[in-house]
N, C-alpha and C. Protein backbone atom coordinates (compact mmCIF):
# COMPACT_ATOMS: atom_id res chain seq x y z
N UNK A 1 -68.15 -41.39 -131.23
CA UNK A 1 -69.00 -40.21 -131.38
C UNK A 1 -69.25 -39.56 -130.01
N UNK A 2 -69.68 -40.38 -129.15
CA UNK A 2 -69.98 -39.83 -127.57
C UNK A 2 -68.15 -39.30 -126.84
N UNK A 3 -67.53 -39.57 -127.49
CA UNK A 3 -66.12 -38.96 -127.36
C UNK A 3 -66.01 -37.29 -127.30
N UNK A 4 -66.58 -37.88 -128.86
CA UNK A 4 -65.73 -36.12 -129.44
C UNK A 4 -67.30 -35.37 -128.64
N UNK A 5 -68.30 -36.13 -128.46
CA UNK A 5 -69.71 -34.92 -128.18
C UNK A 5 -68.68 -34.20 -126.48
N UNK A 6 -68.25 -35.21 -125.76
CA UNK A 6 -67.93 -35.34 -124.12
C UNK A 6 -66.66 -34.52 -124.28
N UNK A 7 -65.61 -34.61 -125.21
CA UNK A 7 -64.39 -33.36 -125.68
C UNK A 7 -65.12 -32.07 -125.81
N UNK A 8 -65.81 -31.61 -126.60
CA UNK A 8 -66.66 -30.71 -127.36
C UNK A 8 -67.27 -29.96 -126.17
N UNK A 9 -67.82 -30.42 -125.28
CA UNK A 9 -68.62 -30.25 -124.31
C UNK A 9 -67.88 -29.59 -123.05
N UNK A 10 -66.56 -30.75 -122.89
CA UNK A 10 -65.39 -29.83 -121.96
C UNK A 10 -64.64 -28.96 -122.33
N UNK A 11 -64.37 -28.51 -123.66
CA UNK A 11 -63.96 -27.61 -124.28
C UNK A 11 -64.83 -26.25 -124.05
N UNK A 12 -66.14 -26.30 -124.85
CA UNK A 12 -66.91 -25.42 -124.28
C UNK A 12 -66.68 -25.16 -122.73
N UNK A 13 -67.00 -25.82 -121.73
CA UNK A 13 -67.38 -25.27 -120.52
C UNK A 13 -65.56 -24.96 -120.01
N UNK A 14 -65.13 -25.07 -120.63
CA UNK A 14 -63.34 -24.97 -120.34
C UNK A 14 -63.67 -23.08 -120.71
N UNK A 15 -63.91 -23.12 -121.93
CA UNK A 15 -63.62 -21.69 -122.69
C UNK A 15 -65.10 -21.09 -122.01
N UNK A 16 -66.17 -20.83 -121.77
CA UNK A 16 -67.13 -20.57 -120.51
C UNK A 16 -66.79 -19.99 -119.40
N UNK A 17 -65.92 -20.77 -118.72
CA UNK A 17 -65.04 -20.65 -117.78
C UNK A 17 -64.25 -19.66 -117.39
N UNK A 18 -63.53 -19.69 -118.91
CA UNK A 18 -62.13 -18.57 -118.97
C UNK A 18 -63.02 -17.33 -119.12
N UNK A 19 -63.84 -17.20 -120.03
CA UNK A 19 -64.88 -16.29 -119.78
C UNK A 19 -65.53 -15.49 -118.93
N UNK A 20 -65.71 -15.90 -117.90
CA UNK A 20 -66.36 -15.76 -116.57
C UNK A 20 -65.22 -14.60 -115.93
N UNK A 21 -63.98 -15.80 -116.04
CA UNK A 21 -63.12 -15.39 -115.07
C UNK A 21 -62.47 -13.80 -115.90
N UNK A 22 -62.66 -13.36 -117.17
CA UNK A 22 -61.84 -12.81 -117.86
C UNK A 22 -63.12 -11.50 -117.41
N UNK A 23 -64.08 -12.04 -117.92
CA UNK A 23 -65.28 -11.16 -117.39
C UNK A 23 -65.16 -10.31 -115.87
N UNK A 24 -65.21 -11.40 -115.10
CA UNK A 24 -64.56 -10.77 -113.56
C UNK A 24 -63.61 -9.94 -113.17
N UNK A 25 -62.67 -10.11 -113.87
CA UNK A 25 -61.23 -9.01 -114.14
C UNK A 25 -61.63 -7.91 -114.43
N UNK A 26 -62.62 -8.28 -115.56
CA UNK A 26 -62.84 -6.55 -116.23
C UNK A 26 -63.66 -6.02 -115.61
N UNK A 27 -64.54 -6.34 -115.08
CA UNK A 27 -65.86 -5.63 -114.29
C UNK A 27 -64.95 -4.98 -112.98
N UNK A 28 -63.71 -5.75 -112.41
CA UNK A 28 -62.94 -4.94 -111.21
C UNK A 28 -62.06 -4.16 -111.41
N UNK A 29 -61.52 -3.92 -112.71
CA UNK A 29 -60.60 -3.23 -113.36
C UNK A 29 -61.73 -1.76 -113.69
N UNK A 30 -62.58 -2.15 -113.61
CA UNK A 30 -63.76 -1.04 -114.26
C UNK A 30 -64.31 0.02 -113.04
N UNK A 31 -64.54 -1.17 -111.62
CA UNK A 31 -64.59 -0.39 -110.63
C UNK A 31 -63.63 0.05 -110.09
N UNK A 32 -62.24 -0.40 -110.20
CA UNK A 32 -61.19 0.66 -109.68
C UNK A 32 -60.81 1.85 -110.46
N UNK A 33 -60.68 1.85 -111.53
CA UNK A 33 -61.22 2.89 -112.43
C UNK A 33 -62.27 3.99 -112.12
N UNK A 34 -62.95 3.44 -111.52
CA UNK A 34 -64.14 4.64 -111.40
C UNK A 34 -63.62 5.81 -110.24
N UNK A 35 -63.03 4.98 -109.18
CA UNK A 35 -62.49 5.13 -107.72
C UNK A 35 -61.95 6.35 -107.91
N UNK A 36 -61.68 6.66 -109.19
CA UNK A 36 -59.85 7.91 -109.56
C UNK A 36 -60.98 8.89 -110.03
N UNK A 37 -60.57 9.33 -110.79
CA UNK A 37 -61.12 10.79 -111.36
C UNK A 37 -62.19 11.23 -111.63
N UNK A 38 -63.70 11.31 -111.53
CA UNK A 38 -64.72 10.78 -111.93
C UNK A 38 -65.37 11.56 -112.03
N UNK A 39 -66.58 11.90 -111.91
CA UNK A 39 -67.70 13.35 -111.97
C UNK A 39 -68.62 12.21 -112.00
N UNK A 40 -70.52 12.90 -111.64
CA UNK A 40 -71.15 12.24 -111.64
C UNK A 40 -72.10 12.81 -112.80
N UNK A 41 -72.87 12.53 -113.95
CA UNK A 41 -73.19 13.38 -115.11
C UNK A 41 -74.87 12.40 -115.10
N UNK A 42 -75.60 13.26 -115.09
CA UNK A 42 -76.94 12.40 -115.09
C UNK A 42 -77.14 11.29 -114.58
N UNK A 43 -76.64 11.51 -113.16
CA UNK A 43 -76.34 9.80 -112.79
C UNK A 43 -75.53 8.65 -112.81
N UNK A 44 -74.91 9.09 -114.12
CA UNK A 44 -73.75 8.16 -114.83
C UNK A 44 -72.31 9.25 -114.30
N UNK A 45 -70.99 7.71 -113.54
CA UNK A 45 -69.96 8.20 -114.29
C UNK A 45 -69.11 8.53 -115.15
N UNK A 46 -68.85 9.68 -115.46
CA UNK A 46 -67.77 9.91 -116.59
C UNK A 46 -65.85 10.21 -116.30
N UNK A 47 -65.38 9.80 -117.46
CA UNK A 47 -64.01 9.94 -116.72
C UNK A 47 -63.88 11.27 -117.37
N UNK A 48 -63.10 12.26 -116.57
CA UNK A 48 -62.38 13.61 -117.08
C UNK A 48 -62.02 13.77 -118.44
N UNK A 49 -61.08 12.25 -118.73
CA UNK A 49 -60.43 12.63 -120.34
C UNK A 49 -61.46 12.02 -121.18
N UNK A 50 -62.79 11.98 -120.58
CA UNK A 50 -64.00 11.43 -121.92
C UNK A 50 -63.54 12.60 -123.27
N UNK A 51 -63.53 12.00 -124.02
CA UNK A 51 -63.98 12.82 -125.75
C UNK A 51 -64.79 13.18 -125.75
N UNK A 52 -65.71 14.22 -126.04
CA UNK A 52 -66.66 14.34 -126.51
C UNK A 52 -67.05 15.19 -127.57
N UNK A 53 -67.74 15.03 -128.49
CA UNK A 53 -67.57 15.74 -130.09
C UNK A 53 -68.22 16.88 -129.83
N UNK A 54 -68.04 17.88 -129.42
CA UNK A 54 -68.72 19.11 -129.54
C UNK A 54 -68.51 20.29 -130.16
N UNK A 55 -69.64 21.21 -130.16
CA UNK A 55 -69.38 22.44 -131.11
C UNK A 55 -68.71 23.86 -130.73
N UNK A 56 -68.08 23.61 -129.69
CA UNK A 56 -67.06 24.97 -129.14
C UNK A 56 -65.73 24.10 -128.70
N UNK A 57 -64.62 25.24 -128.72
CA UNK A 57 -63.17 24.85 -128.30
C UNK A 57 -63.23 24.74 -126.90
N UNK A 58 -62.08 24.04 -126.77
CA UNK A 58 -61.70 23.54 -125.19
C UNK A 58 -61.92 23.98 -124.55
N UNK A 59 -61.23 25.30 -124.83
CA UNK A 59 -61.40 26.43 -123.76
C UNK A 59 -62.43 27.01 -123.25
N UNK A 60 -63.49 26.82 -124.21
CA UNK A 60 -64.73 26.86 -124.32
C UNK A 60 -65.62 25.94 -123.45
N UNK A 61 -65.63 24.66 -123.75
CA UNK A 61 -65.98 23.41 -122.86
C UNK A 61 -65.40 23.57 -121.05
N UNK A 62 -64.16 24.19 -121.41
CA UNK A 62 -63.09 24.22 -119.68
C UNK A 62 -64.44 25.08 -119.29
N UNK A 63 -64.38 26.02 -119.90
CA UNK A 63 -65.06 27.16 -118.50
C UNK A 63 -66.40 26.99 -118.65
N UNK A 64 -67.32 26.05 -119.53
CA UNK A 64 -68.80 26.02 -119.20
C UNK A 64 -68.58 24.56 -117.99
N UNK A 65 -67.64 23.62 -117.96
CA UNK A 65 -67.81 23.20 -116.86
C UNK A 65 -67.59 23.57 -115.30
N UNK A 66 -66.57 24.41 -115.55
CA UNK A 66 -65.98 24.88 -114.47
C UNK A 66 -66.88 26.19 -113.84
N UNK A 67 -67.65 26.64 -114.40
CA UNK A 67 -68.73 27.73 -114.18
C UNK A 67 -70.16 27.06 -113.98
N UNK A 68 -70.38 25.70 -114.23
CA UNK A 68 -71.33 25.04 -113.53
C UNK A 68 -71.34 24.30 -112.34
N UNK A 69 -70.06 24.11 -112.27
CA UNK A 69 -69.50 23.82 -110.67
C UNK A 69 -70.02 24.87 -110.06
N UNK A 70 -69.29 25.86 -110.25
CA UNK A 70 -69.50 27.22 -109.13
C UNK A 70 -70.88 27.62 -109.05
N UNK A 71 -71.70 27.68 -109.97
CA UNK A 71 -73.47 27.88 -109.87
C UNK A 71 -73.55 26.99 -108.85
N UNK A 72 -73.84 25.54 -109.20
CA UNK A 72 -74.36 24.45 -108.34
C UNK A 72 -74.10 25.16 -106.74
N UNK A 73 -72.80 25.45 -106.38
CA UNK A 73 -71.96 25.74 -105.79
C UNK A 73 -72.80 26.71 -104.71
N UNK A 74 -73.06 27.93 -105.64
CA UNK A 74 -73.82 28.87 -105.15
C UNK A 74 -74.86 28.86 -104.59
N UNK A 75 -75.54 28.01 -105.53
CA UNK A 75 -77.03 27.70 -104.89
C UNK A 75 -77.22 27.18 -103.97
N UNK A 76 -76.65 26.10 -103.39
CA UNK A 76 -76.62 25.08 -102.15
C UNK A 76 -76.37 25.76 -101.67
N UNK A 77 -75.16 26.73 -101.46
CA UNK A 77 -74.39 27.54 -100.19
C UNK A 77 -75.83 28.45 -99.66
N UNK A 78 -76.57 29.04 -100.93
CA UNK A 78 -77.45 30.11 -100.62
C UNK A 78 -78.69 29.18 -100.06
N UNK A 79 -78.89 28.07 -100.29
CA UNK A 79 -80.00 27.71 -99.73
C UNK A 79 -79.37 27.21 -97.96
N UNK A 80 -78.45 26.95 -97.67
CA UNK A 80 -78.04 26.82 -96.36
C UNK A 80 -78.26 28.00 -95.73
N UNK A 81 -77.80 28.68 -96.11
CA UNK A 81 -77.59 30.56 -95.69
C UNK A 81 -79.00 30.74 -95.31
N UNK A 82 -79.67 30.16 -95.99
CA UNK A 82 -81.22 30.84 -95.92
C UNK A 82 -82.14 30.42 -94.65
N UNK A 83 -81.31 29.15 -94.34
CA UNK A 83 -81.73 28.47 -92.93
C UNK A 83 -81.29 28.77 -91.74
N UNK A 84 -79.32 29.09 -91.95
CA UNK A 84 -78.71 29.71 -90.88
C UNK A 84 -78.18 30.88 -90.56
N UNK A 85 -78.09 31.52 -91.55
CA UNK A 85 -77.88 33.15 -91.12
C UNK A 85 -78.77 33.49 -90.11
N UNK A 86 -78.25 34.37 -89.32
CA UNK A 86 -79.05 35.07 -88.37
C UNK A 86 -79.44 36.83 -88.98
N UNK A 87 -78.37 36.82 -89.74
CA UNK A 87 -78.80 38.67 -90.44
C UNK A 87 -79.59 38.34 -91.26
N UNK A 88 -80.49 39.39 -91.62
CA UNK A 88 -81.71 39.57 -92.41
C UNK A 88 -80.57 40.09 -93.93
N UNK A 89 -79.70 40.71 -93.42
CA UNK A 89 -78.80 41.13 -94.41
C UNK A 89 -78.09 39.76 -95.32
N UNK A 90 -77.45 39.04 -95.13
CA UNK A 90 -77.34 37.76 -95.38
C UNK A 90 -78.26 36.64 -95.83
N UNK A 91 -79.47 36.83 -95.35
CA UNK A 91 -80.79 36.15 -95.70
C UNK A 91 -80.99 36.85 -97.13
N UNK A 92 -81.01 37.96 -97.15
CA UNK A 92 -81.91 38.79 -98.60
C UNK A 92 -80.89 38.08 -99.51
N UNK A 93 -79.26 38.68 -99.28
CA UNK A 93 -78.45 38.10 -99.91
C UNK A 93 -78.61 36.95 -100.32
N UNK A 94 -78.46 35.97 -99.54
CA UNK A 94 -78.89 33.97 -99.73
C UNK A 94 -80.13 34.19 -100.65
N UNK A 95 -80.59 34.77 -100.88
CA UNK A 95 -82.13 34.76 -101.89
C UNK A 95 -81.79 35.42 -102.91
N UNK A 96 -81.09 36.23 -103.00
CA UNK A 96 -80.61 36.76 -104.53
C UNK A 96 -79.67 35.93 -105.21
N UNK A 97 -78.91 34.96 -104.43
CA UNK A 97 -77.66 34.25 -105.01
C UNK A 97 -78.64 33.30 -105.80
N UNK A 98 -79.46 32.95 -104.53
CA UNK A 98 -80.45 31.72 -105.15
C UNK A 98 -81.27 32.09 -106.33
N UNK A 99 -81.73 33.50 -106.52
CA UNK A 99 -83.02 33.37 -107.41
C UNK A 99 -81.98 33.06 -109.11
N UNK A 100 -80.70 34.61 -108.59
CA UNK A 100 -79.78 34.52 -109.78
C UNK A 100 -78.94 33.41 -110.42
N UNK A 101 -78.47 32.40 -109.51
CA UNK A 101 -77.37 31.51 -109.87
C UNK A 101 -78.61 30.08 -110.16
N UNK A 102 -80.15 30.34 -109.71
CA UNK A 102 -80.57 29.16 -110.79
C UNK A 102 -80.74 29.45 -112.05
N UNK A 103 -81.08 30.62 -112.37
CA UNK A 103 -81.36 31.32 -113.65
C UNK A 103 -80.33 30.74 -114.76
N UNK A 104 -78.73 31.24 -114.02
CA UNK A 104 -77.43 31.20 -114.97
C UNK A 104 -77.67 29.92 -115.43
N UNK A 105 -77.46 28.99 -114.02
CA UNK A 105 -77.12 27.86 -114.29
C UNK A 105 -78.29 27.02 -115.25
N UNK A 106 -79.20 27.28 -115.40
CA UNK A 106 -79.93 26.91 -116.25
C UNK A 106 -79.73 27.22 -117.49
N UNK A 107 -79.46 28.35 -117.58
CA UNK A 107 -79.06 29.26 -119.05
C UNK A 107 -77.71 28.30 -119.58
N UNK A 108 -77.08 28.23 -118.37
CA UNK A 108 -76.04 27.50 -118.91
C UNK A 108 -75.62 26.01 -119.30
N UNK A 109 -76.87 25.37 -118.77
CA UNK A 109 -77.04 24.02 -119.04
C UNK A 109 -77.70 23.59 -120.41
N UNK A 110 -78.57 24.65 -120.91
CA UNK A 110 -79.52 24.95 -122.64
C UNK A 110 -78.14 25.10 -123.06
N UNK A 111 -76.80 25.89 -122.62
CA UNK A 111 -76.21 26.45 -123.94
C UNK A 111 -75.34 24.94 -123.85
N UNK A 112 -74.96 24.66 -122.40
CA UNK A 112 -73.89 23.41 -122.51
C UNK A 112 -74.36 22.14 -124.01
N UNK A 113 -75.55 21.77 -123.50
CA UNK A 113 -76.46 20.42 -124.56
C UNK A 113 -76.58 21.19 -125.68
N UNK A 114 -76.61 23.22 -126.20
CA UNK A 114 -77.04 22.57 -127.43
C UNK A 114 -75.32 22.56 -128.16
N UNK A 115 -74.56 22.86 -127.48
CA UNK A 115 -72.62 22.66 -127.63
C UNK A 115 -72.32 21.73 -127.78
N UNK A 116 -73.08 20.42 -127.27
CA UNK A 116 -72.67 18.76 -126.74
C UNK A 116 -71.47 19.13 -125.99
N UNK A 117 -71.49 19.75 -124.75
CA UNK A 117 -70.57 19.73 -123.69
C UNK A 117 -71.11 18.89 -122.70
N UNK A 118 -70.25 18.45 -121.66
CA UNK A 118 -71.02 17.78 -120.97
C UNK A 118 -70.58 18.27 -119.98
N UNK A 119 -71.47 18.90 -118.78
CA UNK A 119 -71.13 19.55 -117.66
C UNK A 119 -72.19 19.33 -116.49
N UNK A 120 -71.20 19.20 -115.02
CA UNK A 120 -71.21 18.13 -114.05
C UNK A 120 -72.82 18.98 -113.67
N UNK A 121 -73.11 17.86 -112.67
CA UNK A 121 -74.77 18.05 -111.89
C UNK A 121 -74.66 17.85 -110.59
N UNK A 122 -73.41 17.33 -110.47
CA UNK A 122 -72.65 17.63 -109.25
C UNK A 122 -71.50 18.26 -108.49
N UNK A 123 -71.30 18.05 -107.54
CA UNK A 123 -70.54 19.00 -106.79
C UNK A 123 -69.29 17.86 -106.69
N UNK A 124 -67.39 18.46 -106.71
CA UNK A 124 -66.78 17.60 -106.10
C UNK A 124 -66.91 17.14 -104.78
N UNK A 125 -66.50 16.29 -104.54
CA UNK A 125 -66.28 15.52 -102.84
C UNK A 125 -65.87 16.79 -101.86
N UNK A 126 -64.89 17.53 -102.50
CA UNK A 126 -64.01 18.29 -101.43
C UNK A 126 -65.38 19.63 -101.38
N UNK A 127 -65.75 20.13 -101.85
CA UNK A 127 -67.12 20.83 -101.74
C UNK A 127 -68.40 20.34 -101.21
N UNK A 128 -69.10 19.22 -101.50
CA UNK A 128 -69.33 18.61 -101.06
C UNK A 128 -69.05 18.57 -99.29
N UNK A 129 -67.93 18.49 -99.31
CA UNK A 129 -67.81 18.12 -97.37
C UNK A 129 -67.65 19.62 -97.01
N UNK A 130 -67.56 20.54 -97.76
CA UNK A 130 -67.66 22.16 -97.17
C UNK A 130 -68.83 22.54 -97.04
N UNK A 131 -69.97 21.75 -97.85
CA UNK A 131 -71.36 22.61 -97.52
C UNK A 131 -71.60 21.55 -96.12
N UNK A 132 -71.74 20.54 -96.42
CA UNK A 132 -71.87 19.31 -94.80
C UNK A 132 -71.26 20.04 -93.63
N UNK A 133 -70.38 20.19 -93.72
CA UNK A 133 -69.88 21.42 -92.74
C UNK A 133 -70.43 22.73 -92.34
N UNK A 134 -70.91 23.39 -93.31
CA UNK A 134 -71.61 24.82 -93.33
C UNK A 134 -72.76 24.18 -92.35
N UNK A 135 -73.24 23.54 -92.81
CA UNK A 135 -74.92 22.92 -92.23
C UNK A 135 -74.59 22.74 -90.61
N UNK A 136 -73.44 22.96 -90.19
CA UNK A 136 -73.55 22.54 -88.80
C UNK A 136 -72.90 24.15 -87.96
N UNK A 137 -72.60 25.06 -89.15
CA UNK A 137 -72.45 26.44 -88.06
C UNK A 137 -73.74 27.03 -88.25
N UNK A 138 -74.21 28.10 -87.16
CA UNK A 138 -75.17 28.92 -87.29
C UNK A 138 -74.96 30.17 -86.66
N UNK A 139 -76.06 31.03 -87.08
CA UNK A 139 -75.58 32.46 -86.30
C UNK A 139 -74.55 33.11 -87.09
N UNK A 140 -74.23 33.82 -86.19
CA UNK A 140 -73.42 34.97 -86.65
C UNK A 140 -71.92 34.17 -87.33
N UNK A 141 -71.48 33.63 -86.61
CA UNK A 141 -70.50 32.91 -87.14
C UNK A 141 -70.71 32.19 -88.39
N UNK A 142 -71.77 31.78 -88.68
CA UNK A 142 -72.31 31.51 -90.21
C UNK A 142 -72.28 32.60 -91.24
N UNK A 143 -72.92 33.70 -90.54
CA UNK A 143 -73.04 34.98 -91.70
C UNK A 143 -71.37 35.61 -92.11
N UNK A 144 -70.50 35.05 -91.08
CA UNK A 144 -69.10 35.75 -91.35
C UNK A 144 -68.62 34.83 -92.10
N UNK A 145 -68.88 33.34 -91.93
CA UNK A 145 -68.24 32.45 -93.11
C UNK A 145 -68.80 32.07 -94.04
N UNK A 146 -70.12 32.49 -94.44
CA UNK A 146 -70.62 32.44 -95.38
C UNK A 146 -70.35 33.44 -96.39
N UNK A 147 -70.22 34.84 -95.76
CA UNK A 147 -70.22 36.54 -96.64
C UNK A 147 -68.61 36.19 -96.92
N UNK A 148 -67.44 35.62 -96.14
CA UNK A 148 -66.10 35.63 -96.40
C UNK A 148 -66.10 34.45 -97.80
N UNK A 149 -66.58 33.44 -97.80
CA UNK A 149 -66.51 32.97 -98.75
C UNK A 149 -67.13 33.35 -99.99
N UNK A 150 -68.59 33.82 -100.20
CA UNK A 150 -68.78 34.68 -101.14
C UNK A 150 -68.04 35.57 -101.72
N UNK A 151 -67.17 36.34 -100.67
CA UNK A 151 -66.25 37.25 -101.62
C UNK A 151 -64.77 36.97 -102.09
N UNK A 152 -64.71 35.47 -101.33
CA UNK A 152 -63.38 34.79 -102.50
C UNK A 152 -63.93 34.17 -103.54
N UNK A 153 -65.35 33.20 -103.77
CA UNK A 153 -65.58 32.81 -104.78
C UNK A 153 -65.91 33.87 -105.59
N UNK A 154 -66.70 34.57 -105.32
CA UNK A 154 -66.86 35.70 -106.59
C UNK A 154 -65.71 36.68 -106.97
N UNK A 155 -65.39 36.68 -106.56
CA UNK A 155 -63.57 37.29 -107.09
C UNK A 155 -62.94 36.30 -108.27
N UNK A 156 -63.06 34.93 -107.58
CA UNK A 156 -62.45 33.79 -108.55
C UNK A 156 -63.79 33.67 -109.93
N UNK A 157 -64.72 34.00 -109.62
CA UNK A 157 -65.93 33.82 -110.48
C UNK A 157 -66.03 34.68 -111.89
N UNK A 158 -64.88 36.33 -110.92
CA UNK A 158 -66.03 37.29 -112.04
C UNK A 158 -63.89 37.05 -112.64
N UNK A 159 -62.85 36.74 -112.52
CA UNK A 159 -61.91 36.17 -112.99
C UNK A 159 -62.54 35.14 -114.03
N UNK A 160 -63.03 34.45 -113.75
CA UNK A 160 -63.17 33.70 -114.72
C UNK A 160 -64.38 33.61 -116.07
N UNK A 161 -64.94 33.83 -115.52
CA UNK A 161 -66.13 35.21 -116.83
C UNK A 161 -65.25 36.32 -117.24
N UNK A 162 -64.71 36.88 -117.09
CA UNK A 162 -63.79 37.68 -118.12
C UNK A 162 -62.93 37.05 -118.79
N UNK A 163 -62.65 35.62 -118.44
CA UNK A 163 -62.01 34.63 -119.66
C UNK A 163 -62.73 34.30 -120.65
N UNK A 164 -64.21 34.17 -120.45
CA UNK A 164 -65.02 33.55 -120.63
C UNK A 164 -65.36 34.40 -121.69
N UNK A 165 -65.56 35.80 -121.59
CA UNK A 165 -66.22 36.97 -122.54
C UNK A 165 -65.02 37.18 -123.63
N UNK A 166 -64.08 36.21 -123.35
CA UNK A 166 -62.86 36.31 -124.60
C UNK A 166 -62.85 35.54 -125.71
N UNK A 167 -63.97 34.21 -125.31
CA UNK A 167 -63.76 33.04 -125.97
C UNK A 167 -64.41 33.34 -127.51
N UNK A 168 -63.84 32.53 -128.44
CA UNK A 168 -64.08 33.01 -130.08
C UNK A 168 -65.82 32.27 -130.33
N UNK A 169 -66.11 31.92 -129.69
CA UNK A 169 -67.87 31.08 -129.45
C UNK A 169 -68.43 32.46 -129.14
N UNK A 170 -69.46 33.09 -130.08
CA UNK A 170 -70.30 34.24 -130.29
C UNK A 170 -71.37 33.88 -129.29
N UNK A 171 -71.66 32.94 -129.37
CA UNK A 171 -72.72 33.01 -127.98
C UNK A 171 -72.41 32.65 -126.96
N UNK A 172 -71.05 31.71 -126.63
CA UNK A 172 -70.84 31.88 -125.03
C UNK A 172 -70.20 32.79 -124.95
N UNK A 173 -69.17 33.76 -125.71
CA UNK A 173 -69.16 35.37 -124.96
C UNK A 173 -70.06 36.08 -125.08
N UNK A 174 -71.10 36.34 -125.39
CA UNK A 174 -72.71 37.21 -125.22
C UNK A 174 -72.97 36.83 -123.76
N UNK A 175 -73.33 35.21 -123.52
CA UNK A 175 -73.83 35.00 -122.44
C UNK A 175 -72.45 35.12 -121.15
N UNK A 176 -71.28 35.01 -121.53
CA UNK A 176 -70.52 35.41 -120.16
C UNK A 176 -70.56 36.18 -120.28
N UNK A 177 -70.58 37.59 -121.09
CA UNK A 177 -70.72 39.15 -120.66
C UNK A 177 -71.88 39.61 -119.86
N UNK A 178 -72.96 38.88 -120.25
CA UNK A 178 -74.21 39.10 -119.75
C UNK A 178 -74.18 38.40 -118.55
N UNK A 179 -73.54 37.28 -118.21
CA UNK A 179 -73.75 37.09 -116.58
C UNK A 179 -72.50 37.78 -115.79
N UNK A 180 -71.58 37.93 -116.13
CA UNK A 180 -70.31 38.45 -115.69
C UNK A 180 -70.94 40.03 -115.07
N UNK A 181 -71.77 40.67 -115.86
CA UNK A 181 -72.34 41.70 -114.95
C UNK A 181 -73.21 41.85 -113.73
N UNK A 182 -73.62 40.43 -113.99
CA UNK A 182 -74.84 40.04 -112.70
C UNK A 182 -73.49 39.22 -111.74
N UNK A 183 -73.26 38.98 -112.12
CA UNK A 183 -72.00 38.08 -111.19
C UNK A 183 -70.80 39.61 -110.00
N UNK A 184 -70.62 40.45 -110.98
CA UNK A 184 -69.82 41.80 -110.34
C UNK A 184 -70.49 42.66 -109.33
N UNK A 185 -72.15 42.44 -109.15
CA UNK A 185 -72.61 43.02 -108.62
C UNK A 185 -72.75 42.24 -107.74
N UNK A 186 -72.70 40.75 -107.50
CA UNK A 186 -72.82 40.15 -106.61
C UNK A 186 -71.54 40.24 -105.60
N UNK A 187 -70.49 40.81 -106.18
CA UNK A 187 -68.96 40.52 -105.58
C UNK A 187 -69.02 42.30 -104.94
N UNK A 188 -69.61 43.28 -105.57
CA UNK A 188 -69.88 44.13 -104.80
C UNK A 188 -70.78 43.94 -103.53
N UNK A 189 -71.88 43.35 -103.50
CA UNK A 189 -72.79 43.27 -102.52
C UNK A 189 -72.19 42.41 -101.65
N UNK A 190 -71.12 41.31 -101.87
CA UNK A 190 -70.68 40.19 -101.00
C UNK A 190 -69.68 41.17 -99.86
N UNK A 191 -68.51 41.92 -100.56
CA UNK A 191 -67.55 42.79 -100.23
C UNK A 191 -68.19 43.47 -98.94
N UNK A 192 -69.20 44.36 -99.48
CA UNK A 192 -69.64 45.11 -98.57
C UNK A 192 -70.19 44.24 -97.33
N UNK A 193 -71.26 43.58 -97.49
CA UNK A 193 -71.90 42.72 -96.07
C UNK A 193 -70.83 42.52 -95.61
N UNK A 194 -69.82 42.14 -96.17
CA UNK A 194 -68.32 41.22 -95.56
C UNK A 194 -68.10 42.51 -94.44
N UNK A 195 -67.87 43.44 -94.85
CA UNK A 195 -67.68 44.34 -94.15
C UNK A 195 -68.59 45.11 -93.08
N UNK A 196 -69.71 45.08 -93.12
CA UNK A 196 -70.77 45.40 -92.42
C UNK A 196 -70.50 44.39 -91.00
N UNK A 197 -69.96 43.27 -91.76
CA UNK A 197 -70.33 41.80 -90.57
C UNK A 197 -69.31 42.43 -89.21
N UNK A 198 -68.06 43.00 -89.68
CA UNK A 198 -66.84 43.22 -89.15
C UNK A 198 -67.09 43.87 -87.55
């Protein structure tokens, strides 16, 4: 009897064991995984090709994430601007990007959840190290690379809100028509300072 209990016993801690070790695999297989493609979503990572069951088409989902990038985007840039610009012209600007692009992006975060889209709260890495960068020019040389980049992103911006005002989702083309106009006026006002800076 004290046999089979002392078999029984190394069996268990045998299969315990394999456990552990099978466990360990997966938990490092899980963090190299993360390493690759990732976004950061309420804290949590998500991978790119997550599923998620929602109530608009792809195309639909593509550009409410990809248009919350560029908000986030905006806002940080405009709150830097607001510290290092030296033009008052550039300053007013940095405060309109800011008051407008929290607005959107809010608007657009109600429409993302009630869609079940899931769209980022963060910025990529490679953006990310462009505003870290911004933070260390000032002056005039700030207001020229700040106003030059405003008027390539909003070029690429109000491009992509006119995709956006195509999509067969009745309320995300209402709401990209409706920001796509606040967005054109921003690419006018960027254009011009750009040029003022010259």
């Amino acid at each position: 009897m004290k046999k089979i209990f002392l078999i029984s016993t190394i069996i268990a801690a045998t299969v315990s064991f394999q456990a552990c070790q099978t466990a360990d695999k997966k938990s490092s297989t899980t963090k190299d995984s993360l390493s690759g493609d990732t976004t950061m979503v309420n804290g949590n990572h998500v991978s790119g090709s997550e599923v998620v069951e929602s109530d608009i088409d792809e195309a639909g989902a593509t550009f409410l994430r990809k248009a919350a990038v560029g908000g986030i985007m905006e806002v940080e840039a405009a709150k830097i601007a607001q510290k290092n610009a030296s033009s008052q012209q550039v300053k007013d600007f940095a405060a309109k990007m800011l008051e407008d692009h929290t607005k959107a992006n809010k608007e657009l975060k109600e429409f993302a959840i009630k869609k079940k889209v899931i769209t980022p709260d963060a910025l990529p890495a490679e953006d990310q190290i462009h505003l870290d960068e911004m933070k260390k020019i000032k002056g005039a040389a700030f207001d020229k690379h700040y106003m030059g980049m405003m008027v390539t992103d909003h070029e690429k911006t109000v491009a992509l809100f006119k995709d956006g005002t195509q999509n067969r989702d009745a309320g995300l083309k209402e709401w990209a028509t409706k920001t796509l106009a606040v967005i054109e006026q921003h690419d006018e006002m960027a254009k011009k300072i750009a040029l003022d800076l010259k």
